[in-house]
N, C-alpha and C. Protein backbone atom coordinates (compact mmCIF):
# COMPACT_ATOMS: atom_id res chain seq x y z
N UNK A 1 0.84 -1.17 0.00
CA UNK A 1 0.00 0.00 0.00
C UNK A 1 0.89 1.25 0.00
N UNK A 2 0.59 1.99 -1.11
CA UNK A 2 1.17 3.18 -0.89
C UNK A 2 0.77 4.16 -0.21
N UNK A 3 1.81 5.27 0.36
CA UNK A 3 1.26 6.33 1.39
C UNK A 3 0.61 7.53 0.35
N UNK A 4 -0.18 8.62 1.10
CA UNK A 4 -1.00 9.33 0.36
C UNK A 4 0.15 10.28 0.18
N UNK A 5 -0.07 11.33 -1.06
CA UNK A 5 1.47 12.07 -1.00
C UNK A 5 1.04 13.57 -0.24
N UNK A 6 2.25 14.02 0.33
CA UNK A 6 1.94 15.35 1.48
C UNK A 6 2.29 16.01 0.34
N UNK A 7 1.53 17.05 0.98
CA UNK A 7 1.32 18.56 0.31
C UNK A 7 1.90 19.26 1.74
N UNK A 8 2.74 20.01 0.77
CA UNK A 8 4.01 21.39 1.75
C UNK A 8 3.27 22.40 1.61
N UNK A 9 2.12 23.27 2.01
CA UNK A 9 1.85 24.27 1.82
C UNK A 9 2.91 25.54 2.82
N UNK A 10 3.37 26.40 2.38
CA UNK A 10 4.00 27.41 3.27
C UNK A 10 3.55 28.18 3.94
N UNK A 11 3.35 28.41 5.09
CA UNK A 11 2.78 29.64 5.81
C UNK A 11 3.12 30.90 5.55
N UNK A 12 1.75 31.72 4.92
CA UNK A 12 2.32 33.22 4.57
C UNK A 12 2.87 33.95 5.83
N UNK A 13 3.68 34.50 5.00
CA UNK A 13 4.06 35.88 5.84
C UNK A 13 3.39 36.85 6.63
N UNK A 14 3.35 37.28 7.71
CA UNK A 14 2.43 38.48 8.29
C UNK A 14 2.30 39.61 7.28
N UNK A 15 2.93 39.86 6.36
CA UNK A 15 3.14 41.31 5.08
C UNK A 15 1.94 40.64 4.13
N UNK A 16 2.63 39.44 3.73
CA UNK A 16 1.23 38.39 2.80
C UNK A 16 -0.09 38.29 3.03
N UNK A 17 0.18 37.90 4.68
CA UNK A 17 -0.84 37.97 4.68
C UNK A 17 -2.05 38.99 5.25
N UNK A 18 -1.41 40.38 5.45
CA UNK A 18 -2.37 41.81 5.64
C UNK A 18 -2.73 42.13 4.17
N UNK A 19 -1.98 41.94 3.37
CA UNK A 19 -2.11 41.89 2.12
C UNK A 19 -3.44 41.28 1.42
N UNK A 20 -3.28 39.79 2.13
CA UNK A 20 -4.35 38.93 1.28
C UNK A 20 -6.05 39.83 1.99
N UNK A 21 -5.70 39.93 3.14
CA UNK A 21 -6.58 41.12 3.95
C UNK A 21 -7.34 42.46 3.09
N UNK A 22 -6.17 43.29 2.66
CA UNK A 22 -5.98 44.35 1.99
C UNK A 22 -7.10 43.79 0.85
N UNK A 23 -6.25 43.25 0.17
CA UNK A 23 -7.13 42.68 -1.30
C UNK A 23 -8.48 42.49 -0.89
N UNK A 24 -8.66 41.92 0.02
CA UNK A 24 -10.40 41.50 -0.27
C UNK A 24 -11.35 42.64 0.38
N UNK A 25 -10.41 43.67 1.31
CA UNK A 25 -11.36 44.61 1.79
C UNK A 25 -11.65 46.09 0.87
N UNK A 26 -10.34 46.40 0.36
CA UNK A 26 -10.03 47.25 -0.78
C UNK A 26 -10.29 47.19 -2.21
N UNK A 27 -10.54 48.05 -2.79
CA UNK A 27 -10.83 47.66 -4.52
C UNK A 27 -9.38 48.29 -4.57
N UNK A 28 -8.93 47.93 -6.13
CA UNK A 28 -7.45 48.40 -6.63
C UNK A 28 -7.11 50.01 -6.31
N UNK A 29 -8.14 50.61 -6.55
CA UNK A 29 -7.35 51.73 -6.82
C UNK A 29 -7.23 52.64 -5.18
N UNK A 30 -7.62 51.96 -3.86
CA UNK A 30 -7.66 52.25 -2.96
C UNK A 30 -6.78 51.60 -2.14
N UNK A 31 -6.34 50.80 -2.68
CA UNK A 31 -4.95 49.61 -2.86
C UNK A 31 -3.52 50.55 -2.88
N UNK A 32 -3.71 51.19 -4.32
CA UNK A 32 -2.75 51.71 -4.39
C UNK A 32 -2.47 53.25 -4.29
N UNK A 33 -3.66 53.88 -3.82
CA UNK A 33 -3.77 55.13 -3.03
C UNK A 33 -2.58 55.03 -1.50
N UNK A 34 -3.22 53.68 -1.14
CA UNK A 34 -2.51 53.18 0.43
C UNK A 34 -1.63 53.13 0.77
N UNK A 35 -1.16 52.35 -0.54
CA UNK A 35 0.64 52.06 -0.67
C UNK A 35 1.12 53.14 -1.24
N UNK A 36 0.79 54.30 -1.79
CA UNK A 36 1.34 55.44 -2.29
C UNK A 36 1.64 56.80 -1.30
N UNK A 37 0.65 56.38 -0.61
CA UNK A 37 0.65 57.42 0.84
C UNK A 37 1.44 56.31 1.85
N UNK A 38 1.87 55.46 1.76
CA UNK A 38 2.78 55.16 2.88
C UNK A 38 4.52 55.29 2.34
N UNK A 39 4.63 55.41 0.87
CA UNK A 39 5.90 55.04 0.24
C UNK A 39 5.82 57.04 0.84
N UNK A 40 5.12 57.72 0.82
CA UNK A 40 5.39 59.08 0.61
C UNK A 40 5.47 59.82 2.11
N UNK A 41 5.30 58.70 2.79
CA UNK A 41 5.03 59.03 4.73
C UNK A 41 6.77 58.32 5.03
N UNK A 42 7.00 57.18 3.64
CA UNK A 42 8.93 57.04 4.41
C UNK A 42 9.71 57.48 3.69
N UNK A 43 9.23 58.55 2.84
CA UNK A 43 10.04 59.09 1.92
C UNK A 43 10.10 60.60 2.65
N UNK A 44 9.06 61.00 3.38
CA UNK A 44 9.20 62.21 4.17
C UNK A 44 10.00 62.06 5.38
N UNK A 45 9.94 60.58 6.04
CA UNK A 45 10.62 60.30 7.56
C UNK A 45 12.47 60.64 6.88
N UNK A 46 12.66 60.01 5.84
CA UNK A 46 14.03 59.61 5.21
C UNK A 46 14.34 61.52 4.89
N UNK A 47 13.82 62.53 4.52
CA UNK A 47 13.71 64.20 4.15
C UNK A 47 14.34 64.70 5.42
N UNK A 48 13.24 63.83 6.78
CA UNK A 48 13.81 64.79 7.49
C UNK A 48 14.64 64.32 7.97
N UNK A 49 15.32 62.66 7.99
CA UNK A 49 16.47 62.50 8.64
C UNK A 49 17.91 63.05 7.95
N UNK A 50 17.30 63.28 7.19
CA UNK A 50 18.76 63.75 5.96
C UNK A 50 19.09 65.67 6.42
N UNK A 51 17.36 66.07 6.99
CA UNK A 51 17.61 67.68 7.16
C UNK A 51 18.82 67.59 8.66
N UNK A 52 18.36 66.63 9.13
CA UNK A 52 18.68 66.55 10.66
C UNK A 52 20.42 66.68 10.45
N UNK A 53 20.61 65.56 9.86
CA UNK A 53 22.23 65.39 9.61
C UNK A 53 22.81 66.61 9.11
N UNK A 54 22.11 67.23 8.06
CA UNK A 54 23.07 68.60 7.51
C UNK A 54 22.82 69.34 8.51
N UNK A 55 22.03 69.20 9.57
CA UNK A 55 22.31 70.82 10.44
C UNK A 55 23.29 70.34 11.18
N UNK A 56 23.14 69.24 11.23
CA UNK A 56 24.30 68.56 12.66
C UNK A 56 26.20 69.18 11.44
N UNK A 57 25.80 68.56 10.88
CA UNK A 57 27.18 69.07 9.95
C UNK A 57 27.30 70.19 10.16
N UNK A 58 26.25 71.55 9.37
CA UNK A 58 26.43 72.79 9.39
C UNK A 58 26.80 73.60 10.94
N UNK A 59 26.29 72.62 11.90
CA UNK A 59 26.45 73.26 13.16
C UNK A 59 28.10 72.85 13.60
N UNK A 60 28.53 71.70 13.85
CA UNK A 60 29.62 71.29 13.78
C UNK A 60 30.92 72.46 12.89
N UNK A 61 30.52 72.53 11.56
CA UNK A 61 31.67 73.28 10.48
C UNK A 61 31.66 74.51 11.44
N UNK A 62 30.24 75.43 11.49
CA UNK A 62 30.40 76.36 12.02
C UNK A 62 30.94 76.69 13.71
N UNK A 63 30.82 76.04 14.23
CA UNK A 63 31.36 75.66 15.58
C UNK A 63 32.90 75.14 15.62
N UNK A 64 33.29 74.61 15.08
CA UNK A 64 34.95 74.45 14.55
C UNK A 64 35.78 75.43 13.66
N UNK A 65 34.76 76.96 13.46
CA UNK A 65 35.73 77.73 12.65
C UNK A 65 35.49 79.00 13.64
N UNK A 66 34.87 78.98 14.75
CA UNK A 66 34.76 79.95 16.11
C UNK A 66 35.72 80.04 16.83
């Protein structure tokens, strides 16, 4: 007698699966409203960490030529 054959299914990911979430509660274009306002909420966090560093520089240069 042969054995029955296993099936490996993989457990999604927590990202996969808010996703599979996303999809069925969202239509597309509210989909990608979502993900467009979050790429633009770490593209502003990343603005101001970059402002932060040049003042730290600018304060530094100017403080070393006093």
């Amino acid at each position: 007698m042969q054995a029955a054959p296993v099936r490996a299914t993989a457990i999604p990911s927590f990202t996969e699966a808010l996703r599979a979430v996303e999809s069925l509660l969202m239509r597309g274009g509210q989909r990608t409203a979502r993900r467009n306002a979050w790429t633009s909420v770490l593209e502003d966090r990343r603005r101001a960490k970059d402002r932060v560093e040049a003042q730290r520089v600018l304060e530094q240069h100017f403080a070393s030529r006093s």
